[in-house]
N, C-alpha and C. Protein backbone atom coordinates (compact mmCIF):
# COMPACT_ATOMS: atom_id res chain seq x y z
N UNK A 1 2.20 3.08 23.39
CA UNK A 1 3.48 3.72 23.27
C UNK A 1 3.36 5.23 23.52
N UNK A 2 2.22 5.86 23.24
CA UNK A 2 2.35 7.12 23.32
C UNK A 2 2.01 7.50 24.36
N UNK A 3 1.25 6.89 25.15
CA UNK A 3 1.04 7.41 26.64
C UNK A 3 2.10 6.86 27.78
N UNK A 4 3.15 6.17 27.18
CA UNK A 4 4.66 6.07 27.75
C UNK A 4 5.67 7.14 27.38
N UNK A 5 5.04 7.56 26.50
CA UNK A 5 6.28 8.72 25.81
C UNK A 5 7.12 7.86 24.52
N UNK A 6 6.72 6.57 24.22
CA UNK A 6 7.55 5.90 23.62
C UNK A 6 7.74 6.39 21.63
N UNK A 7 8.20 6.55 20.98
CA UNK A 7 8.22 6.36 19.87
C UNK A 7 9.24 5.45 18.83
N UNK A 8 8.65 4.94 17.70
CA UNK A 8 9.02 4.07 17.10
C UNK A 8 9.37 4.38 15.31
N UNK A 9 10.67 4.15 15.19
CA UNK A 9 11.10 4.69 13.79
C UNK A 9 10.93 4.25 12.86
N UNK A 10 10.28 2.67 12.71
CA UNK A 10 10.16 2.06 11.86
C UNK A 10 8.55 1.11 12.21
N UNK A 11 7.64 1.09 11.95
CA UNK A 11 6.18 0.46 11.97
C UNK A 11 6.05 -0.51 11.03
N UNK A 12 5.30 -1.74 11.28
CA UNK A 12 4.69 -2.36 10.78
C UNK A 12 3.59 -2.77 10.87
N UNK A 13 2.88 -2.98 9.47
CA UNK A 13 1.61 -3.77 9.60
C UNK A 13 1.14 -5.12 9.22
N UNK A 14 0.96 -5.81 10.20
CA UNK A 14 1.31 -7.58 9.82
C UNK A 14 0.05 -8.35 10.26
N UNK A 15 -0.57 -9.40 8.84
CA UNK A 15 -1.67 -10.04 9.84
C UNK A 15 -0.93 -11.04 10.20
N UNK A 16 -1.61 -11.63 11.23
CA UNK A 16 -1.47 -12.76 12.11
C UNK A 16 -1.27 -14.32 11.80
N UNK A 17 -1.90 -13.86 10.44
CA UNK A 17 -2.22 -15.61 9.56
C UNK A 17 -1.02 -15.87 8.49
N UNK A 18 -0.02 -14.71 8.81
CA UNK A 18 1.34 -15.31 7.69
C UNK A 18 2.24 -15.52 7.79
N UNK A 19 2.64 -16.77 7.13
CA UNK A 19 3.97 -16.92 7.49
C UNK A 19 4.80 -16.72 6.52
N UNK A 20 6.31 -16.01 6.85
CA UNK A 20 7.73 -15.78 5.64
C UNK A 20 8.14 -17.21 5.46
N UNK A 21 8.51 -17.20 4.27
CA UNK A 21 9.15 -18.11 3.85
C UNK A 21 10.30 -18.20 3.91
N UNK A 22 10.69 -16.80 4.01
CA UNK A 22 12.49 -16.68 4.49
C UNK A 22 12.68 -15.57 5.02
N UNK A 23 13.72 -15.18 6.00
CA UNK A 23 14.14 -13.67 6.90
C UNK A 23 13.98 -12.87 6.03
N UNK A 24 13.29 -11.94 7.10
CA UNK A 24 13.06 -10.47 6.53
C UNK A 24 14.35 -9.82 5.99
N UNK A 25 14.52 -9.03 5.26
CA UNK A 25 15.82 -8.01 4.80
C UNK A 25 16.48 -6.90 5.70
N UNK A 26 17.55 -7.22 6.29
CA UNK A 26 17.69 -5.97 7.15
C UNK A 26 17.17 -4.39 6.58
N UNK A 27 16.57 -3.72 7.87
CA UNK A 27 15.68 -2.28 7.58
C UNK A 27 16.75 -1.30 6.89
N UNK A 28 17.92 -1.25 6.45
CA UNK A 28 19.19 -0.83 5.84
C UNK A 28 18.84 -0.92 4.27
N UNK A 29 18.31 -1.92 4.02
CA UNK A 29 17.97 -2.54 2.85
C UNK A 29 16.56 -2.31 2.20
N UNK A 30 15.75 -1.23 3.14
CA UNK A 30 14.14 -0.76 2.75
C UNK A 30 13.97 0.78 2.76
N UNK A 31 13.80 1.20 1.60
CA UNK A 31 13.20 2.28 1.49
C UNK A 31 12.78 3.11 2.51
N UNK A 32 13.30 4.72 3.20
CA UNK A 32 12.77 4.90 4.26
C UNK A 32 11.84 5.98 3.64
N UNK A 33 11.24 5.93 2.60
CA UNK A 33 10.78 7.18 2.26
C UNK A 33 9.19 6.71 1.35
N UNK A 34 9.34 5.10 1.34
CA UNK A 34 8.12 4.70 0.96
C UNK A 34 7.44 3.49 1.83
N UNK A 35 6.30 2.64 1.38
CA UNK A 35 6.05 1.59 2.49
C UNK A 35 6.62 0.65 1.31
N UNK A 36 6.64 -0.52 2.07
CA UNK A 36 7.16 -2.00 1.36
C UNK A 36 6.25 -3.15 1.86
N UNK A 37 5.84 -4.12 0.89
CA UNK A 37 5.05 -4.89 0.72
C UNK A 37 5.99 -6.40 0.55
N UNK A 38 4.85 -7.47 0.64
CA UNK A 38 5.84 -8.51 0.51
C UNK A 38 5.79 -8.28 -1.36
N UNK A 39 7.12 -8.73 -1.84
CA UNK A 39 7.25 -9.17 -3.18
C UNK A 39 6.20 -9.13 -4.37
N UNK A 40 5.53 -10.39 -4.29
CA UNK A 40 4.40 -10.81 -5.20
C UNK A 40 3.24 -10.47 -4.54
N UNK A 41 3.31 -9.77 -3.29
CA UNK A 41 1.38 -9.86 -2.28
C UNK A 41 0.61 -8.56 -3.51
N UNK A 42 -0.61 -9.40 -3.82
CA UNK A 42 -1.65 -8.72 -4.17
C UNK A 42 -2.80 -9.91 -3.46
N UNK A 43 -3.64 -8.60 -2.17
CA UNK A 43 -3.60 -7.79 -2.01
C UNK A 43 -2.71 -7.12 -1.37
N UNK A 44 -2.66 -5.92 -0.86
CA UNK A 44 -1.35 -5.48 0.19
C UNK A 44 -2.07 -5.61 1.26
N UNK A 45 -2.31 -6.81 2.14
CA UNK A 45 -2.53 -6.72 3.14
C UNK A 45 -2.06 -7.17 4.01
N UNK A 46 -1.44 -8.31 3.72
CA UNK A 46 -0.04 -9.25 4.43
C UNK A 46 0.27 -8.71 5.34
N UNK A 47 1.21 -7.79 4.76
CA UNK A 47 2.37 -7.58 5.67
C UNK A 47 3.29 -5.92 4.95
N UNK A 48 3.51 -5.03 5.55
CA UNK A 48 3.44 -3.86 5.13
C UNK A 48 4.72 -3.07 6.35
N UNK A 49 6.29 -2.76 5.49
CA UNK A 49 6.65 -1.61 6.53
C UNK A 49 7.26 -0.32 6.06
N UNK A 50 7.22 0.37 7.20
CA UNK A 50 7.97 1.48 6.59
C UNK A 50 8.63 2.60 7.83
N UNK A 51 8.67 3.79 7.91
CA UNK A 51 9.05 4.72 8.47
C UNK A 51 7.88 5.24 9.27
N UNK A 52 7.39 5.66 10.62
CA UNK A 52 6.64 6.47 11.14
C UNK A 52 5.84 7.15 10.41
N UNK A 53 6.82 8.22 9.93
CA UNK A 53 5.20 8.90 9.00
C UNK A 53 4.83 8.42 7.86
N UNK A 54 5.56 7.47 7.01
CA UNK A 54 5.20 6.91 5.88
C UNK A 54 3.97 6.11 6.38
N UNK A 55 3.67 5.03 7.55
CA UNK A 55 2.63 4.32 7.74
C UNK A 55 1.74 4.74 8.12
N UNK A 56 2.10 5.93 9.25
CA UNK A 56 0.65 6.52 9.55
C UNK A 56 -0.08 7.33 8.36
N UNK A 57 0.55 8.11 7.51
CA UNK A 57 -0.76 7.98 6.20
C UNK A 57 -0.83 6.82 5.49
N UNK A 58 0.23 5.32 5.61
CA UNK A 58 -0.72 4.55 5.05
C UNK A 58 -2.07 3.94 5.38
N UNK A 59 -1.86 3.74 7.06
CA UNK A 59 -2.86 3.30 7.75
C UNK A 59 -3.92 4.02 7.43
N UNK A 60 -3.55 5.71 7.65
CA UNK A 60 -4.85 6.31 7.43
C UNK A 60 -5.67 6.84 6.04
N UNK A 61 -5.16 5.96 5.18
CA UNK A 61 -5.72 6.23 4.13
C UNK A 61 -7.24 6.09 3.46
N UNK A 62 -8.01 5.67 4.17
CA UNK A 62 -9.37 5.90 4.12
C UNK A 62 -9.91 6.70 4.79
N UNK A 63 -9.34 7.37 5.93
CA UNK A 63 -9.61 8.49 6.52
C UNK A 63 -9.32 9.74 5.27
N UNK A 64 -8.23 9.24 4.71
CA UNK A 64 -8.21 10.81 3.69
C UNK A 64 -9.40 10.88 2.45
N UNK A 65 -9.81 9.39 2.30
CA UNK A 65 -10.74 9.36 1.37
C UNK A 65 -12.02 9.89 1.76
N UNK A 66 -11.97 9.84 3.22
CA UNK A 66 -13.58 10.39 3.65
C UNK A 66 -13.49 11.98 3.24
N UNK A 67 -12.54 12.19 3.99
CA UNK A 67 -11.74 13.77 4.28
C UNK A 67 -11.28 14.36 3.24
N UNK A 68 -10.46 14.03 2.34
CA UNK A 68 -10.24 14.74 1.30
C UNK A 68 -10.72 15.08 -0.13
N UNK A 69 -11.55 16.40 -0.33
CA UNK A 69 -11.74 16.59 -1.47
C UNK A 69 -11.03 15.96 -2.65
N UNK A 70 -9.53 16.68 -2.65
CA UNK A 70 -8.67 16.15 -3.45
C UNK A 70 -8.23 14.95 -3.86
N UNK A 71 -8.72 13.75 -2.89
CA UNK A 71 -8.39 12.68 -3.02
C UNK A 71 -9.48 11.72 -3.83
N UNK A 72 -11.17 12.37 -3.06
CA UNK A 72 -12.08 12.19 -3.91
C UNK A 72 -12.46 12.58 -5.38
N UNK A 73 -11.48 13.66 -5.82
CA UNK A 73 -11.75 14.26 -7.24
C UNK A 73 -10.58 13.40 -7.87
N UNK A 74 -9.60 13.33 -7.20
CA UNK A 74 -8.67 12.07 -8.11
C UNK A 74 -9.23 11.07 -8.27
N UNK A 75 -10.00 10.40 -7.59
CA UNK A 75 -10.55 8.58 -8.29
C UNK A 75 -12.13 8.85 -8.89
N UNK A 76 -12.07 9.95 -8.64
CA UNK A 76 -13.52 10.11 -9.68
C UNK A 76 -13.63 10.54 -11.16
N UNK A 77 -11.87 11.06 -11.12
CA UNK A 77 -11.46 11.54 -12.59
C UNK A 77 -10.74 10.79 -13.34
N UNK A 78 -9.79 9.57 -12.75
CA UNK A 78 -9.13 8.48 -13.28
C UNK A 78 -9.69 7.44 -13.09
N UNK A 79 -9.03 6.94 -14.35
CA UNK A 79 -9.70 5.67 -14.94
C UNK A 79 -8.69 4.64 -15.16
N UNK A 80 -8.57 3.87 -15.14
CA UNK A 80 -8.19 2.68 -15.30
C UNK A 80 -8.16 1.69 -16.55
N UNK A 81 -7.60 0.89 -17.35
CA UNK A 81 -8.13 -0.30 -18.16
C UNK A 81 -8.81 -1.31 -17.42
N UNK A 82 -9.56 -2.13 -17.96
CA UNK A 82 -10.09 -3.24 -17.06
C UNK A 82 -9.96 -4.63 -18.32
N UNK A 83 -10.68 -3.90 -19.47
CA UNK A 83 -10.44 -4.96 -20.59
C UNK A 83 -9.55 -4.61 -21.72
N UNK A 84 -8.31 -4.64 -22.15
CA UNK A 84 -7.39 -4.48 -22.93
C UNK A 84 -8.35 -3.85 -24.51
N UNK A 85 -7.78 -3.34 -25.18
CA UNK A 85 -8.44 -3.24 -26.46
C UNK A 85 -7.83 -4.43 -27.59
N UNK A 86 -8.45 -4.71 -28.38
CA UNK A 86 -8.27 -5.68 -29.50
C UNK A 86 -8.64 -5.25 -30.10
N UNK A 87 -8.29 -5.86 -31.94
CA UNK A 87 -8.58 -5.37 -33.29
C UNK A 87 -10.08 -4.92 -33.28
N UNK A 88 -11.07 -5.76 -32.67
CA UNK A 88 -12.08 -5.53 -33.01
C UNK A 88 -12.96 -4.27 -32.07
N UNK A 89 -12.27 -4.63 -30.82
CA UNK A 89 -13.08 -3.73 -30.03
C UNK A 89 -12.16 -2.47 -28.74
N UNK A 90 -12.60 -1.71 -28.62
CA UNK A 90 -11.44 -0.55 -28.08
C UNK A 90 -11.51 -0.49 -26.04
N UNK A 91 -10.50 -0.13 -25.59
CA UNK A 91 -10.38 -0.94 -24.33
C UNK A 91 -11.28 -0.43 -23.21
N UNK A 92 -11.86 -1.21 -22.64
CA UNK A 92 -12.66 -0.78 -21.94
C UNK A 92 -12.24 -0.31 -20.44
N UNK A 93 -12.62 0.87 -19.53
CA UNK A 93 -11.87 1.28 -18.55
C UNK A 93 -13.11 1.69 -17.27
N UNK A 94 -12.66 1.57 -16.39
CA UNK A 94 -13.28 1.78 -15.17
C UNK A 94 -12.54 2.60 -14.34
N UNK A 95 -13.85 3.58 -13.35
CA UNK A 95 -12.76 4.43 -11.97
C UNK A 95 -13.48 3.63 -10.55
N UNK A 96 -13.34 2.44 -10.69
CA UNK A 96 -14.40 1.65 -9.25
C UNK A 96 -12.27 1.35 -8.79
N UNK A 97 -12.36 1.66 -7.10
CA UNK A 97 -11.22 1.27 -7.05
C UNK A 97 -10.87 0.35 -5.94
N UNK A 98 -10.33 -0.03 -5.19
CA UNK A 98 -10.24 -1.05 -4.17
C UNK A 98 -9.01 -0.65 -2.96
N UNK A 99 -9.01 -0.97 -2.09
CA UNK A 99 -8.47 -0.11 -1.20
C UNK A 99 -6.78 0.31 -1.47
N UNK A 100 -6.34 -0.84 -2.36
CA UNK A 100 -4.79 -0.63 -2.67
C UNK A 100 -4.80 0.66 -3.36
N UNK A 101 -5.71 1.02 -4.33
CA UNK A 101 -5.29 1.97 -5.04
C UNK A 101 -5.74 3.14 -4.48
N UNK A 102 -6.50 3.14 -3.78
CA UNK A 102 -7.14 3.85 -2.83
C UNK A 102 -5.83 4.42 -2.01
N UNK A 103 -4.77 3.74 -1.32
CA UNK A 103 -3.80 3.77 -0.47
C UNK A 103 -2.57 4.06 -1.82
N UNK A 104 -2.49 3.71 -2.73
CA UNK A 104 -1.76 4.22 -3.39
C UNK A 104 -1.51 5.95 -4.32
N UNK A 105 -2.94 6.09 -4.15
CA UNK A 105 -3.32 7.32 -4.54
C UNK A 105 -3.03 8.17 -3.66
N UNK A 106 -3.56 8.08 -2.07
CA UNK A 106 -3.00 8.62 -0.79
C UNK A 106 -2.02 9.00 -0.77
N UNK A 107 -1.07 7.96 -0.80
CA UNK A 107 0.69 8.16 -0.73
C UNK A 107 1.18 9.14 -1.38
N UNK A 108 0.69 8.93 -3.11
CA UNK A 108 1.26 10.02 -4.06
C UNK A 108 1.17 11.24 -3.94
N UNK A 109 -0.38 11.55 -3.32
CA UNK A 109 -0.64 13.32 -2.84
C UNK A 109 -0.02 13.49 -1.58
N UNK A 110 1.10 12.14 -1.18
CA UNK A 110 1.86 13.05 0.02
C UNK A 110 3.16 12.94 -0.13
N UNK A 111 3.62 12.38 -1.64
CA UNK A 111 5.01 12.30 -1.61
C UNK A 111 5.70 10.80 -1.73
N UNK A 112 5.23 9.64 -1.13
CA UNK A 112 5.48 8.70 -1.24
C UNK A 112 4.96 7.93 -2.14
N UNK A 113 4.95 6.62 -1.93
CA UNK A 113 4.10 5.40 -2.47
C UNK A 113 4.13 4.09 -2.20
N UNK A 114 3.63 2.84 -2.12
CA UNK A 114 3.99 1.39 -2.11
C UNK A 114 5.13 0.94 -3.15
N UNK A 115 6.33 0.07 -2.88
CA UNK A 115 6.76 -0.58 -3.47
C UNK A 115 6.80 -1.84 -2.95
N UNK A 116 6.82 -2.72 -3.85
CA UNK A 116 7.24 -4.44 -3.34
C UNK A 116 8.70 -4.57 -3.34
N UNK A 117 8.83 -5.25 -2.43
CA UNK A 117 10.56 -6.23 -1.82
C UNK A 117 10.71 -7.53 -2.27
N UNK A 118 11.35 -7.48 -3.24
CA UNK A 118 11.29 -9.23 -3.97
C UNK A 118 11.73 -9.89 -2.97
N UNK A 119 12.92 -9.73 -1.85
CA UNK A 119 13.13 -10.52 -1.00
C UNK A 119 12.54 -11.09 0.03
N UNK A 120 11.46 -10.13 0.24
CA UNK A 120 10.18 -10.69 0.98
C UNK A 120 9.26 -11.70 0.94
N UNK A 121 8.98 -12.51 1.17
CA UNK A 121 7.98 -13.96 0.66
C UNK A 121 7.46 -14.25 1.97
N UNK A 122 6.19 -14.28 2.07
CA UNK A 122 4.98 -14.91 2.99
C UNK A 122 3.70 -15.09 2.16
N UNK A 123 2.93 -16.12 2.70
CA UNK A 123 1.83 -16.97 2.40
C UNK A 123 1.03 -16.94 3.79
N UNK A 124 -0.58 -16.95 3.35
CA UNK A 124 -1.70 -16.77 4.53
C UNK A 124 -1.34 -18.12 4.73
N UNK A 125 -1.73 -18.29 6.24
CA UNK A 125 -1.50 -20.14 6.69
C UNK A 125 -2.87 -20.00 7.11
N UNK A 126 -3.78 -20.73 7.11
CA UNK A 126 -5.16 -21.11 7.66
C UNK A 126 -5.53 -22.54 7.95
């Protein structure tokens, strides 16, 4: 597209192996200021849209992790729960993170973030 001159206002990122269970939501109906996920998808890898510049820092969000100080001093300083606390013992927490939060952390130092679209529904077909 870009060596046509072409540009595109709305991007998506979709694997190949899923199928919706029902029509997408008209783009009227999606956030133009964050990305959108299907509904229930954990991981976010499905299927992912949003606005031009909202995707290109989502896409490039491990590029900022290489690249950015700031991004590296945020997941090295937050922590997480991993095991709830109970009467007996107090909750245990981790900063190991996985690429969602990785991409969610991204977003926030630029203004945006991921939300899910309940109306959205797809399943990997294999």
């Amino acid at each position: 597209a870009k060596r046509k001159g072409l540009s595109y206002h709305w991007l998506v990122r979709l694997r190949p192996d899923i199928m919706f269970i029902r029509p997408l939501p008209c783009v009227r109906n999606i956030s133009s200021d964050r990305v959108v996920t299907v509904g229930m998808q954990w991981p976010t890898d499905y299927f992912a849209v949003g606005t031009a510049p909202v995707m290109e820092l989502y896409m490039n969000s491990a590029a900022g992790l290489l690249s950015s100080p700031a991004l590296q001093y945020r997941l090295a300083n937050t922590w997480i729960p991993v095991v709830p606390a109970t009467r007996r013992f107090r909750a245990q927490y981790a900063n190991i993170w996985s690429t969602e939060e990785i991409m969610t952390h991204w977003l926030d130092m630029h203004g945006s973030f991921v939300v899910r679209h309940h109306a959205i529904e797809a399943r990997v077909v294999r």
